[in-house]
C-alpha atoms as a PDB file:
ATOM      1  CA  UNK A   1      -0.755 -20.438   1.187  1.00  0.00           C
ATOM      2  CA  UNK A   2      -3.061 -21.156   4.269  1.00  0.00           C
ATOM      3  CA  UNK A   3      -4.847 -24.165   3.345  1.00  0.00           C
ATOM      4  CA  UNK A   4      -7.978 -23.014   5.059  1.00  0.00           C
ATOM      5  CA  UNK A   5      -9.399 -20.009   5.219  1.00  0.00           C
ATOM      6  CA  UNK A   6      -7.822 -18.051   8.774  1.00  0.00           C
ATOM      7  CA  UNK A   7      -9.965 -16.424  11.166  1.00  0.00           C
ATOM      8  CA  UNK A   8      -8.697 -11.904  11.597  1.00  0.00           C
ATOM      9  CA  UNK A   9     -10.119  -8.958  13.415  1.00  0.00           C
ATOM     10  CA  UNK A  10      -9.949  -5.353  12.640  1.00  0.00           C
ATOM     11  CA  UNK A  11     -10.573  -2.304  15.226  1.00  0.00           C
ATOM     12  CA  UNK A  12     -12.552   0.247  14.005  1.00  0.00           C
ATOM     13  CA  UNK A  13     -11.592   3.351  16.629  1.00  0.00           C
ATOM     14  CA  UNK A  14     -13.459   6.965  16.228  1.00  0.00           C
ATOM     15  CA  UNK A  15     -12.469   9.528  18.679  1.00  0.00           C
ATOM     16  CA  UNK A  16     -12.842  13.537  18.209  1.00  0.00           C
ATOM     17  CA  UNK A  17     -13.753  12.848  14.300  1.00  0.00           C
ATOM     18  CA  UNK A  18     -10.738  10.725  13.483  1.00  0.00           C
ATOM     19  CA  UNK A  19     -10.233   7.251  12.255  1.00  0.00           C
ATOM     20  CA  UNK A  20      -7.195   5.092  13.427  1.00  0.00           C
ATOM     21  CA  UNK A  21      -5.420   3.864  11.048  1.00  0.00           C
ATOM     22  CA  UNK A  22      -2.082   1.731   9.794  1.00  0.00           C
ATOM     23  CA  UNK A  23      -0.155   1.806   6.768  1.00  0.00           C
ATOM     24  CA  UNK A  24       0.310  -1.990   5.972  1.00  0.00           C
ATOM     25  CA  UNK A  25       4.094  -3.104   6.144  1.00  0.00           C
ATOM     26  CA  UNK A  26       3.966  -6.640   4.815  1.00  0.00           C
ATOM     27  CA  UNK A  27       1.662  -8.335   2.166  1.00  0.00           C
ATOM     28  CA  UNK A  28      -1.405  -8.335   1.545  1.00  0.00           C
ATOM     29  CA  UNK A  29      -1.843  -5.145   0.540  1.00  0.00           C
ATOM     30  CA  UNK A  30       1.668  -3.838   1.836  1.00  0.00           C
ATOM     31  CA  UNK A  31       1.860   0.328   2.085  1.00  0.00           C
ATOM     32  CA  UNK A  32      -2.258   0.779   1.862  1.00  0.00           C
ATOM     33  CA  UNK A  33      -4.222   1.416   4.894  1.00  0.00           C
ATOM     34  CA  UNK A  34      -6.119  -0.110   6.981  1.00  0.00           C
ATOM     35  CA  UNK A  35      -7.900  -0.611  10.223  1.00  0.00           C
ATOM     36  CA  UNK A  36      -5.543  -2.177  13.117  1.00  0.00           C
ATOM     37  CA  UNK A  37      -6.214  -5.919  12.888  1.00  0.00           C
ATOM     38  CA  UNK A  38      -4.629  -9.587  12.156  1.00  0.00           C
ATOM     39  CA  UNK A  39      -4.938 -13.011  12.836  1.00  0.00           C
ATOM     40  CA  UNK A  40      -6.918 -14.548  15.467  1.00  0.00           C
ATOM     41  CA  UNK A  41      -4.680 -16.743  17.846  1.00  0.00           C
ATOM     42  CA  UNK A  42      -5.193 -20.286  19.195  1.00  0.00           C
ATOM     43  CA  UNK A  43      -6.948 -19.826  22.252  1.00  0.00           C
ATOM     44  CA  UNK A  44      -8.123 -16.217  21.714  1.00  0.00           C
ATOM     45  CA  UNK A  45     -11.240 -14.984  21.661  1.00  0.00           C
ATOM     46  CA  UNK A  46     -12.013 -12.328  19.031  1.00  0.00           C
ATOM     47  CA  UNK A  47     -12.660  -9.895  21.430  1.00  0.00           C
ATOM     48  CA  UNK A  48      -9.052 -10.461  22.870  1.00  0.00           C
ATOM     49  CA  UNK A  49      -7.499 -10.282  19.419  1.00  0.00           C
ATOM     50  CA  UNK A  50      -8.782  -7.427  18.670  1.00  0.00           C
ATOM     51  CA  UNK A  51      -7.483  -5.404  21.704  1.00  0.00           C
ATOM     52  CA  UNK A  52      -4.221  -7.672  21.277  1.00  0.00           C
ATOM     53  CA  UNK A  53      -3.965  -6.314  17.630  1.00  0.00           C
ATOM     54  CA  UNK A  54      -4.603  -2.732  18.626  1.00  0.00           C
ATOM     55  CA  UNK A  55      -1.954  -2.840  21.222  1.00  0.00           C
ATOM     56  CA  UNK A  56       0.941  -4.272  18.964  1.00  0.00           C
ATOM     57  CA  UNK A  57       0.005  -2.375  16.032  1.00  0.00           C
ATOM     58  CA  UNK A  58      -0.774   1.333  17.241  1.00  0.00           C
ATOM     59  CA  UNK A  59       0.645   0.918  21.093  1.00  0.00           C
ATOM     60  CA  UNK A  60      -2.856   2.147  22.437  1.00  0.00           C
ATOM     61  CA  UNK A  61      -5.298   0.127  24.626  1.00  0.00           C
ATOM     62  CA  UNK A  62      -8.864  -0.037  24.428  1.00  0.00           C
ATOM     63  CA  UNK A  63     -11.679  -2.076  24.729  1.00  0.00           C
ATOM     64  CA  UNK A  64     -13.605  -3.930  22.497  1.00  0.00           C
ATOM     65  CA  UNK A  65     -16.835  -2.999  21.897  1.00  0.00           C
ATOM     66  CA  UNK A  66     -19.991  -4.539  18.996  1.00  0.00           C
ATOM     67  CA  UNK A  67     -19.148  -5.718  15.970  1.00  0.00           C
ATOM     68  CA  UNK A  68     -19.362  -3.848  13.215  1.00  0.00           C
ATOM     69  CA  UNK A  69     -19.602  -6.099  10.031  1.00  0.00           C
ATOM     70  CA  UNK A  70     -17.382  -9.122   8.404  1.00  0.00           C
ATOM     71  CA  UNK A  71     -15.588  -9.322   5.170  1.00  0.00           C
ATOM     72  CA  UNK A  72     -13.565 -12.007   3.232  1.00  0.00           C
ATOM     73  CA  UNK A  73     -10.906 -11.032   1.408  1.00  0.00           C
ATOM     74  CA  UNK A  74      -9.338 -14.136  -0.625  1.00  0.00           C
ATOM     75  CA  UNK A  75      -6.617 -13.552  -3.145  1.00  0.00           C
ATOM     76  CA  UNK A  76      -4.408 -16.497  -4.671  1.00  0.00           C
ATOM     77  CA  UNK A  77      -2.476 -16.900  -1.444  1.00  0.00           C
ATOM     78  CA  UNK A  78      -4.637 -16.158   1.042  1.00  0.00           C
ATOM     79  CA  UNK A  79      -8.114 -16.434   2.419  1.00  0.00           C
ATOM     80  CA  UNK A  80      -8.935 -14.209   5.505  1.00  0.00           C
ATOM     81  CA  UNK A  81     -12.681 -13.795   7.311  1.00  0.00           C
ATOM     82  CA  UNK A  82     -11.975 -10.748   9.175  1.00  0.00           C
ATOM     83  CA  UNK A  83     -14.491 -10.042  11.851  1.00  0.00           C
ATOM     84  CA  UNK A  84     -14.350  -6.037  12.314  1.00  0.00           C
ATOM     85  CA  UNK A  85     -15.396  -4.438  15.634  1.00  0.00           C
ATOM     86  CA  UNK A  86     -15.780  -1.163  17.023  1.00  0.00           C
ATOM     87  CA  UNK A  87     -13.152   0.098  19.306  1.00  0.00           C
ATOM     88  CA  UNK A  88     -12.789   2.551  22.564  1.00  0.00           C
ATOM     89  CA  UNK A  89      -9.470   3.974  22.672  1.00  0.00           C
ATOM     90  CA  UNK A  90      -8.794   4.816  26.536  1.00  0.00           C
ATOM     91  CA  UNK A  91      -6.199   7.347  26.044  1.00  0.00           C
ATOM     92  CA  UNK A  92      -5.687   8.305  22.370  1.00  0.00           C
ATOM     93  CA  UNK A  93      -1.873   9.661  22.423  1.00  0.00           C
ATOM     94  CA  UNK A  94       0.840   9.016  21.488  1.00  0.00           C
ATOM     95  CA  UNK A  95       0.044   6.715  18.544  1.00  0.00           C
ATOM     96  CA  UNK A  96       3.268   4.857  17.578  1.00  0.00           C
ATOM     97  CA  UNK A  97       3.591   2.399  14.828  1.00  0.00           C
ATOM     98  CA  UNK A  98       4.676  -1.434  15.806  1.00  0.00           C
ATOM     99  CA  UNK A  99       4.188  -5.234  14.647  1.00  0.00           C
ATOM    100  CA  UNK A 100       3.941  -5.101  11.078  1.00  0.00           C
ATOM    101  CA  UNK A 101       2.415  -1.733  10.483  1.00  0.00           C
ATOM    102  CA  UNK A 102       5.003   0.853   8.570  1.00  0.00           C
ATOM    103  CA  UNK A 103       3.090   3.551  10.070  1.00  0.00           C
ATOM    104  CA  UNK A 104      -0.065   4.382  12.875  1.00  0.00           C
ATOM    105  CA  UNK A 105      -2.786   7.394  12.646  1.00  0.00           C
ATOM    106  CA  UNK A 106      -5.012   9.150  13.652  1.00  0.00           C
ATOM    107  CA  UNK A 107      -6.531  10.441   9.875  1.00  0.00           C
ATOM    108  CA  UNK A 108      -9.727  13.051  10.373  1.00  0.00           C
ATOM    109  CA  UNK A 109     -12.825  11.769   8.526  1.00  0.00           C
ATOM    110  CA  UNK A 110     -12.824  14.060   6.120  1.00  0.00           C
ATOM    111  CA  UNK A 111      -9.290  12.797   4.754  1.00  0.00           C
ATOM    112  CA  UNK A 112      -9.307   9.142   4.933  1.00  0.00           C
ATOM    113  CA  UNK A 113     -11.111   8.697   1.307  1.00  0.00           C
ATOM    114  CA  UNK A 114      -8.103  10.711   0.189  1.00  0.00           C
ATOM    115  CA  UNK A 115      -6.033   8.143   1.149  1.00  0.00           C
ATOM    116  CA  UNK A 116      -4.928   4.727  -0.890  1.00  0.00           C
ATOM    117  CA  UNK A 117      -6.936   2.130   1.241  1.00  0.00           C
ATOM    118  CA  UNK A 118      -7.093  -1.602   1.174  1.00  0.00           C
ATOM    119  CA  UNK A 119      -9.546  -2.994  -0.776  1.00  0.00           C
ATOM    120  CA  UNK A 120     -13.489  -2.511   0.738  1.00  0.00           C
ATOM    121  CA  UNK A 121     -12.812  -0.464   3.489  1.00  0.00           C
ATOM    122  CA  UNK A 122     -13.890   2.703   2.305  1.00  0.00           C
ATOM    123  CA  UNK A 123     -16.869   0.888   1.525  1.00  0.00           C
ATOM    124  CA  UNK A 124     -17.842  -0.553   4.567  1.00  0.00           C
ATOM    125  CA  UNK A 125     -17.208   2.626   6.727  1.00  0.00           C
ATOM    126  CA  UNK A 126     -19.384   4.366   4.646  1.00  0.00           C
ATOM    127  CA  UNK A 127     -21.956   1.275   5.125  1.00  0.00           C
ATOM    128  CA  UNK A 128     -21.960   1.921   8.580  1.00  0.00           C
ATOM    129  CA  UNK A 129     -22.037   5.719   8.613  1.00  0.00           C
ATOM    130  CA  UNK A 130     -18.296   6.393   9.768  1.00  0.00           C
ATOM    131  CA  UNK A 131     -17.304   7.993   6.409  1.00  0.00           C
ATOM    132  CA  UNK A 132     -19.804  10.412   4.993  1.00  0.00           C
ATOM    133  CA  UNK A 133     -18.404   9.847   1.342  1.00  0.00           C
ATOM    134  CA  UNK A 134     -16.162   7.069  -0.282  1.00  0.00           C
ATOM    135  CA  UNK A 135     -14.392   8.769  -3.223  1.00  0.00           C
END
């Protein structure tokens, strides 16, 4: 374990009434989904993590845009403050999973409560009016 809590970023990307997502590949939370996201560098801004992130996880590039909210997520070997921000997608296809995701969509609103997803994200998507309902 970390012995201090470690900065992440998540990109939250909406285009034509689909969420991107990733099916986790390694721990925490391994084969649950998520937003695209990880660890903050040394030397990177958020802002550059985030596109960073997006890029080795789902092979798409975008651009960062506001942030949406922050969440901590701290389980008995790990602490992560993960700073989540919205994302434009500049060309949405082909979505192909890399880095440490098993597996990279695009999942239509309607679907992705039907999903298993990492702890607190259905909640804060529906917080912010991305996902109409949570269960």
């Amino acid at each position: 374990m970390s012995t201090v809590p470690e900065v992440c970023v998540g990109a939250i990307a909406v285009d034509d009434q689909r969420l991107l997502l990733v099916r986790r590949g390694r721990e925490p939370a391994v084969g649950s989904w998520s937003v695209p996201g990880g660890r903050v560098q040394l030397g990177e801004t958020l802002a550059e993590a985030v596109v960073r992130e997006l890029a080795e996880e789902t092979g798409l590039e975008g651009v960062c845009g506001a942030l949406v909210d922050w969440v901590e997520r701290v389980g008995p070997d790990h602490h992560f403050v993960i700073f989540d921000f919205s994302v434009e997608v500049l060309a949405p296809d082909p979505v192909e999973a890399g880095d440490d995701a098993a597996e990279a969509a695009w999942v239509p609103l309607g679907e992705v409560a039907d999903l298993v997803l990492v702890d607190g994200l259905a909640e804060l998507l529906h917080a912010h009016g991305i996902l109409d309902v949570i269960a």
